[in-house]
N, C-alpha and C. Protein backbone atom coordinates (compact mmCIF):
# COMPACT_ATOMS: atom_id res chain seq x y z
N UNK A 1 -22.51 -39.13 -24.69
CA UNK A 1 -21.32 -39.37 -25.47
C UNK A 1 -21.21 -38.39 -26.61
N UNK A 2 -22.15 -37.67 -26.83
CA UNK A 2 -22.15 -36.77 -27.89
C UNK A 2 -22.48 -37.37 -29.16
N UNK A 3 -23.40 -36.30 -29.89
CA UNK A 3 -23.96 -36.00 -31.33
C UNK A 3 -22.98 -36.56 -32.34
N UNK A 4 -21.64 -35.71 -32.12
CA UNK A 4 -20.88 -36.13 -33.21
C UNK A 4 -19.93 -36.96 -33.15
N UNK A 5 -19.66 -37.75 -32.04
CA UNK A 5 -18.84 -39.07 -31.99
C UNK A 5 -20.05 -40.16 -32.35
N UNK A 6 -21.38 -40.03 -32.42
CA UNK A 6 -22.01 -40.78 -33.20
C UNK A 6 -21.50 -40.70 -34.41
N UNK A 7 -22.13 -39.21 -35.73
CA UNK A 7 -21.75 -39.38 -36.61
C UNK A 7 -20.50 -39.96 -36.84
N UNK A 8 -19.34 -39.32 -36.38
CA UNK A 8 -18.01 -39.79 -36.81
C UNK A 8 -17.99 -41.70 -37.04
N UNK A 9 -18.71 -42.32 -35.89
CA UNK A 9 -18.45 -43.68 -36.14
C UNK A 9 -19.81 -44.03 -35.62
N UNK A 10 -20.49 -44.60 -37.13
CA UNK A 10 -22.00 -44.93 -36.92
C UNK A 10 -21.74 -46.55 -36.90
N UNK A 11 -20.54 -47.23 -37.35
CA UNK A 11 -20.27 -48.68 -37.49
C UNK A 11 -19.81 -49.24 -36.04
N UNK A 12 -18.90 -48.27 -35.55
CA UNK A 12 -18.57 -48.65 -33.45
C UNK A 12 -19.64 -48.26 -32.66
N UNK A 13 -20.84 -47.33 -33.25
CA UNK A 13 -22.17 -47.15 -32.04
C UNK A 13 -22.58 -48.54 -32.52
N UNK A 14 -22.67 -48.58 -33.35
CA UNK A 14 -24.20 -50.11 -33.82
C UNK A 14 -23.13 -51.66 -33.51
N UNK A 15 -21.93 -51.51 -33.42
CA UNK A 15 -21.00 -52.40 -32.60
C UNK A 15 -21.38 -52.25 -30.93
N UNK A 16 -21.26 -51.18 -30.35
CA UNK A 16 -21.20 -50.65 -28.96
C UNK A 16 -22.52 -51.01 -28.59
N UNK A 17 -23.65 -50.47 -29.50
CA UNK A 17 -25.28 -51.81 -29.09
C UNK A 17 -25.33 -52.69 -28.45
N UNK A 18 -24.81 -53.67 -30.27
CA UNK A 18 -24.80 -54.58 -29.76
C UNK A 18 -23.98 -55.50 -28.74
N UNK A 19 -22.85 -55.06 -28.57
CA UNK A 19 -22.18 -55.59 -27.21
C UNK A 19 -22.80 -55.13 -26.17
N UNK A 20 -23.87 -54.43 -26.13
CA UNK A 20 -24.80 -54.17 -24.90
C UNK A 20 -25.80 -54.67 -24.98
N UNK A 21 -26.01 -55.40 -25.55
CA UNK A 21 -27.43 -56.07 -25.82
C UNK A 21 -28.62 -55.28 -26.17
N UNK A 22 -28.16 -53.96 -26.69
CA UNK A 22 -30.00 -53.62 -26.92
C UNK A 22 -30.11 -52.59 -25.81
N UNK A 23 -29.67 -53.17 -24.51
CA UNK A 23 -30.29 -52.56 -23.42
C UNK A 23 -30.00 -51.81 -23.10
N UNK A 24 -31.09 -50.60 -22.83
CA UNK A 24 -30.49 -48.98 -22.39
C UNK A 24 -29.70 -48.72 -21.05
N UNK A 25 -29.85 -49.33 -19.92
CA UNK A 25 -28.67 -49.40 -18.76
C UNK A 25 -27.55 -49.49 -19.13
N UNK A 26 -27.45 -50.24 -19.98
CA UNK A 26 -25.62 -50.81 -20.19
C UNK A 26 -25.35 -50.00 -21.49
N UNK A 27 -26.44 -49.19 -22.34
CA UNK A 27 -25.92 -48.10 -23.04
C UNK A 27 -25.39 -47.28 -22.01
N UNK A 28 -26.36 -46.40 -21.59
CA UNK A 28 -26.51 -45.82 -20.67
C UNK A 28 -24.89 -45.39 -19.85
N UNK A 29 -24.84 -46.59 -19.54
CA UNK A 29 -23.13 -46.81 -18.70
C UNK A 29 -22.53 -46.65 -19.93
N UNK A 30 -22.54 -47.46 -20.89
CA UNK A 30 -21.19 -47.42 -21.80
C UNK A 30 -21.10 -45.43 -22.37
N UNK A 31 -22.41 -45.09 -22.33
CA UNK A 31 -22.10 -43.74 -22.87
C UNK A 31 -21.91 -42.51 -21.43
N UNK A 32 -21.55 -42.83 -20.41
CA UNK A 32 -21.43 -42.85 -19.40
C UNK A 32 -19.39 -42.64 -19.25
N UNK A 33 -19.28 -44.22 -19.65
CA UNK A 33 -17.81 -44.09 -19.66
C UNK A 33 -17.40 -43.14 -20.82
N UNK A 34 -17.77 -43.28 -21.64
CA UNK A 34 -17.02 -42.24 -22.91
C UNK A 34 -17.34 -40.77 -22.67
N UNK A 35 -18.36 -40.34 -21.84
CA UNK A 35 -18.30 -38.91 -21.79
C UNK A 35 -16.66 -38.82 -20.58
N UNK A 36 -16.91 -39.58 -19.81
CA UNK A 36 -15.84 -39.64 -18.70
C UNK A 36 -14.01 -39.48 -19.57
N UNK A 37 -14.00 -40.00 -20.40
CA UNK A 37 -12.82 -40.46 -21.06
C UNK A 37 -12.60 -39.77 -22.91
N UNK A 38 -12.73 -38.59 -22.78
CA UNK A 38 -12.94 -37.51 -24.36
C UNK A 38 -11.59 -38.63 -24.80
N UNK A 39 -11.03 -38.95 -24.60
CA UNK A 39 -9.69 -39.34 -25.39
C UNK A 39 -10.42 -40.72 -26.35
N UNK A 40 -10.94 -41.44 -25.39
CA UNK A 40 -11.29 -42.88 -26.08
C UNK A 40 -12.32 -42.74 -27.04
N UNK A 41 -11.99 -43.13 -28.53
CA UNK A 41 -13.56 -43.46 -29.45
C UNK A 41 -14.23 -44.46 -28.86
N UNK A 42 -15.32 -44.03 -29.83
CA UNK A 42 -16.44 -45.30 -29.58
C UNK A 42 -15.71 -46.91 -30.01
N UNK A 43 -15.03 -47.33 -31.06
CA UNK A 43 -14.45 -48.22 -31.57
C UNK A 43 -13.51 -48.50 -30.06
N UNK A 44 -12.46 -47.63 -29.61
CA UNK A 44 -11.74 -48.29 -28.17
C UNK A 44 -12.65 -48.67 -27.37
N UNK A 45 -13.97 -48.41 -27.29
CA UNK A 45 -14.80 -48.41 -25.93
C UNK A 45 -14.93 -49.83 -26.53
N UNK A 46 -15.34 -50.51 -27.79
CA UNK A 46 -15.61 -51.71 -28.02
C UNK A 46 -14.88 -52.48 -27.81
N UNK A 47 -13.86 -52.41 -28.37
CA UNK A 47 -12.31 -52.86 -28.13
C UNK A 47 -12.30 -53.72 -26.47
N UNK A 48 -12.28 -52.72 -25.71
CA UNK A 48 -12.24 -52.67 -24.62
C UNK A 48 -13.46 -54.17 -23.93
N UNK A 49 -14.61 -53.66 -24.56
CA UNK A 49 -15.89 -54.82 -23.38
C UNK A 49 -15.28 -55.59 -24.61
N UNK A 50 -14.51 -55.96 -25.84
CA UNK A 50 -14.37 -57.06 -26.29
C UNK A 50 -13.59 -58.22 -25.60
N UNK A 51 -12.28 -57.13 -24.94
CA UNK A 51 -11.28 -57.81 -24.61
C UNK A 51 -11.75 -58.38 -23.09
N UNK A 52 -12.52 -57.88 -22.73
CA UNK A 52 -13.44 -58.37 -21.17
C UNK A 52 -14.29 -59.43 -20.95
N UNK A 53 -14.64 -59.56 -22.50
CA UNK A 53 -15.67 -60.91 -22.48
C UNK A 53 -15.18 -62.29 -23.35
C-alpha cells in the first residue's frame, strides 16, 4: 500500500488494523486491495469493511 499513504494517514492504518484484527492475512489483503485501487485512501478502505460488517 505504500510508505507514504501510511504517513499521510497514521489514524485510518491503526483503524484499518484494527478492523482486521491484528492479523497479517487480512492486512495483507486489505493492503492488497489498496495497491489495486491508487484512487481509494486508507480511511475509504475503512469506510468500506465498515459498511460490510
Amino acid at each position: 500500500m505504500g510508505a507514504e499513504r501510511i504517513r499521510r494517514e497514521p489514524d485510518a492504518v491503526a483503524g484499518l488494523a484494527a478492523a482486521c484484527g491484528y492479523l497479517p492475512v487480512l492486512l495483507r489483503t486489505a493492503a492488497t486491495r489498496l495497491a489495486a485501487r491508487p484512487q481509494w485512501s486508507v480511511a475509504d478502505l475503512v469506510q468500506w469493511f465498515a459498511g460490510r460488517g
